[in-house]
C-alpha atoms as a PDB file:
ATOM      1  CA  UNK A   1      18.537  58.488  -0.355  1.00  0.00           C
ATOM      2  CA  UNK A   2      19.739  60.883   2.584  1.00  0.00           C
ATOM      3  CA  UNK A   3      15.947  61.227   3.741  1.00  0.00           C
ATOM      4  CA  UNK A   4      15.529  57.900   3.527  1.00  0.00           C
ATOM      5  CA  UNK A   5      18.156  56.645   5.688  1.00  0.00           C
ATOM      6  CA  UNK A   6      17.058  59.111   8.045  1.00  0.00           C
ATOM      7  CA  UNK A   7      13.720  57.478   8.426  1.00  0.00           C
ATOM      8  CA  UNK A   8      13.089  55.288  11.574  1.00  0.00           C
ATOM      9  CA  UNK A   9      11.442  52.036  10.276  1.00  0.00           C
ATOM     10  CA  UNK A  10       9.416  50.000  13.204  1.00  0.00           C
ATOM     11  CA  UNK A  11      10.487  46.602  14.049  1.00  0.00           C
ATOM     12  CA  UNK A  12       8.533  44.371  15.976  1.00  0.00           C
ATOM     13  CA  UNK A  13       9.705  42.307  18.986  1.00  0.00           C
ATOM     14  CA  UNK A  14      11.306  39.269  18.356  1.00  0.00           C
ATOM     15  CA  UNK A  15       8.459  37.315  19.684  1.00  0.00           C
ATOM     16  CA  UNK A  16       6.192  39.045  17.329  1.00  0.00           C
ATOM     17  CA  UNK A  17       9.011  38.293  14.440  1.00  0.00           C
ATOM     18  CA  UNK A  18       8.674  34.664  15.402  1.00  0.00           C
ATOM     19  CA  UNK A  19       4.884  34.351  15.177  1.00  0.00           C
ATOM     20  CA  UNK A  20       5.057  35.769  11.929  1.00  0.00           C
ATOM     21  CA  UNK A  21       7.502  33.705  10.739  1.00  0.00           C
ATOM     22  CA  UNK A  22       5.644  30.568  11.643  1.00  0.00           C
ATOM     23  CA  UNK A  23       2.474  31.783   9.995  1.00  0.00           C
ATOM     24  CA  UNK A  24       3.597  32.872   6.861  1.00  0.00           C
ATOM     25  CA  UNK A  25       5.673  29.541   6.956  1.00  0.00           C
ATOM     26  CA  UNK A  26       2.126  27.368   8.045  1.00  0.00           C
ATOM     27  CA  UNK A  27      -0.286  29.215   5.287  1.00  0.00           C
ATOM     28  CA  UNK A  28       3.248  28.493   2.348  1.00  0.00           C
ATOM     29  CA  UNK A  29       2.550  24.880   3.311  1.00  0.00           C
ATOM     30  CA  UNK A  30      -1.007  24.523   3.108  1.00  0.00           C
ATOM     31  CA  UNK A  31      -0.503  26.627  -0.350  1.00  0.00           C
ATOM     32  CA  UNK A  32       1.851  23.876  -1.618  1.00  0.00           C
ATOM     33  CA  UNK A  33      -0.729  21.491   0.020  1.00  0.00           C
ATOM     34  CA  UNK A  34      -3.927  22.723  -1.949  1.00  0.00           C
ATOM     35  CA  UNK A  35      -1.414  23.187  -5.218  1.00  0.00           C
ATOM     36  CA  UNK A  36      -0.738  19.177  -4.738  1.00  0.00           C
ATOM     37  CA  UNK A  37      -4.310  18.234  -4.673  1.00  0.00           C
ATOM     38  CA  UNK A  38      -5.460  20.651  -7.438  1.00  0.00           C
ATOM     39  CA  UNK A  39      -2.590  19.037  -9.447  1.00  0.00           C
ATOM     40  CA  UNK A  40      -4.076  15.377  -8.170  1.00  0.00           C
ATOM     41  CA  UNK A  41      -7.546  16.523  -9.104  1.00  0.00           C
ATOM     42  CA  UNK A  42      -6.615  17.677 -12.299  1.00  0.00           C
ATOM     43  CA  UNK A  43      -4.779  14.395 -12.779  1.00  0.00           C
ATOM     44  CA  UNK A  44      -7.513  12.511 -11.879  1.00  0.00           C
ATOM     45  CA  UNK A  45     -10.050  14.247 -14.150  1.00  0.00           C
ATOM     46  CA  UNK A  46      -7.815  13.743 -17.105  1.00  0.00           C
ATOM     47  CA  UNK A  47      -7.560  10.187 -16.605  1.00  0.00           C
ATOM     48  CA  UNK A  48     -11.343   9.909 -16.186  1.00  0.00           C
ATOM     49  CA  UNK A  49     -11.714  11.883 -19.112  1.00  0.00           C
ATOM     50  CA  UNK A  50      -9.412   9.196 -21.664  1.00  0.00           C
ATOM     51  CA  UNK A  51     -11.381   6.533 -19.950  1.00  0.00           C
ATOM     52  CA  UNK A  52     -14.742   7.974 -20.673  1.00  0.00           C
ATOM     53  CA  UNK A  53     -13.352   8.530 -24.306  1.00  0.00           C
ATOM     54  CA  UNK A  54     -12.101   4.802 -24.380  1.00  0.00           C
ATOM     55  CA  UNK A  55     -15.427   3.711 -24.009  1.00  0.00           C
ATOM     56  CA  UNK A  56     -17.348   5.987 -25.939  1.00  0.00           C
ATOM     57  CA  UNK A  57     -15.417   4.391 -28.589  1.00  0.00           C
ATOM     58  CA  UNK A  58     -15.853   1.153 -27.735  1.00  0.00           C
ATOM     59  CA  UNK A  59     -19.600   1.643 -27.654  1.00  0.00           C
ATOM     60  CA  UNK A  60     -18.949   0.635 -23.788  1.00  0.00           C
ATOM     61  CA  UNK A  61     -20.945   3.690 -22.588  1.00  0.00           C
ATOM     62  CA  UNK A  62     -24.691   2.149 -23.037  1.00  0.00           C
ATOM     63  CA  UNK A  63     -25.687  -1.500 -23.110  1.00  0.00           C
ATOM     64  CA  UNK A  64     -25.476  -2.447 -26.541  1.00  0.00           C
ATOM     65  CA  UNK A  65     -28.545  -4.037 -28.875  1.00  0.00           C
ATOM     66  CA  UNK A  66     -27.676  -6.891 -31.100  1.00  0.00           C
ATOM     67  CA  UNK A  67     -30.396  -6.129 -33.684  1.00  0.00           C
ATOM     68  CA  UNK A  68     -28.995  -2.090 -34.550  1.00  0.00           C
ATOM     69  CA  UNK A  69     -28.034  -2.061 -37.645  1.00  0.00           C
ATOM     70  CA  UNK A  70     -24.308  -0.872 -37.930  1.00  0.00           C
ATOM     71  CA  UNK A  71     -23.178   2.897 -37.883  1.00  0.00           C
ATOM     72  CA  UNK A  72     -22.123   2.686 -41.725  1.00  0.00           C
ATOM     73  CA  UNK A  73     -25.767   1.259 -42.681  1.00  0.00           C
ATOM     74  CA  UNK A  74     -27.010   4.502 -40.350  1.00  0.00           C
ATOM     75  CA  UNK A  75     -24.834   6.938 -41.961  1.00  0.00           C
ATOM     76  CA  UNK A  76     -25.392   5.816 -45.851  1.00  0.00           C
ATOM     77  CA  UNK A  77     -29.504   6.414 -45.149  1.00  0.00           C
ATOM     78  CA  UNK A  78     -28.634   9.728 -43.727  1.00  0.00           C
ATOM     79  CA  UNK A  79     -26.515  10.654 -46.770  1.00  0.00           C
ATOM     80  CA  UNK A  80     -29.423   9.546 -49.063  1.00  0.00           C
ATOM     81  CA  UNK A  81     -31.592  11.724 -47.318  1.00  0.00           C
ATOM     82  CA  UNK A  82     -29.888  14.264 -47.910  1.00  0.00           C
ATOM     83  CA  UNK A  83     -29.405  13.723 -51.349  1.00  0.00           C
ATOM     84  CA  UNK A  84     -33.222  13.873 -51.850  1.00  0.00           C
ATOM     85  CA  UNK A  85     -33.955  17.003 -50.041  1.00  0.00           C
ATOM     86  CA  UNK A  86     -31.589  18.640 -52.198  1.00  0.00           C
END
């Protein structure tokens, strides 16, 4: 600890001190800045996301044809199919 108070230790000038200050202070708020928008982005994306899901489920995605037969008439031929191929 002796040594080590014994040590000079550079300071800059004041001036120097100052620009410093206001740069680390001017890249801290454009962090915070880009942090907000990521957050917005991801936000954003999330939302889309449920939306896309809504739809989906709603059978909103793709126009829709009057004449398909329903899902459950779909899904009983597939079972019977495979029912024969075993």
């Amino acid at each position: 600890m002796t040594a080590l108070k014994n040590l000079p230790i550079a300071i800059p000038p004041k001036s120097e001190q100052e620009e410093i200050f206001h740069l680390v202070n001017k890249y801290l708020n454009l962090a915070d800045r880009v942090e907000q928008s990521s957050q917005n982005a991801r936000d954003n994306v999330y939302r889309l996301t449920q939306s896309i899901l809504t739809k989906a489920f709603r059978g909103e995605l793709v126009p829709q044809d009057p004449n398909d037969e329903p899902a459950s008439v779909t899904l009983e031929k597939l079972r019977d199919k495979e029912r024969k191929e075993q």
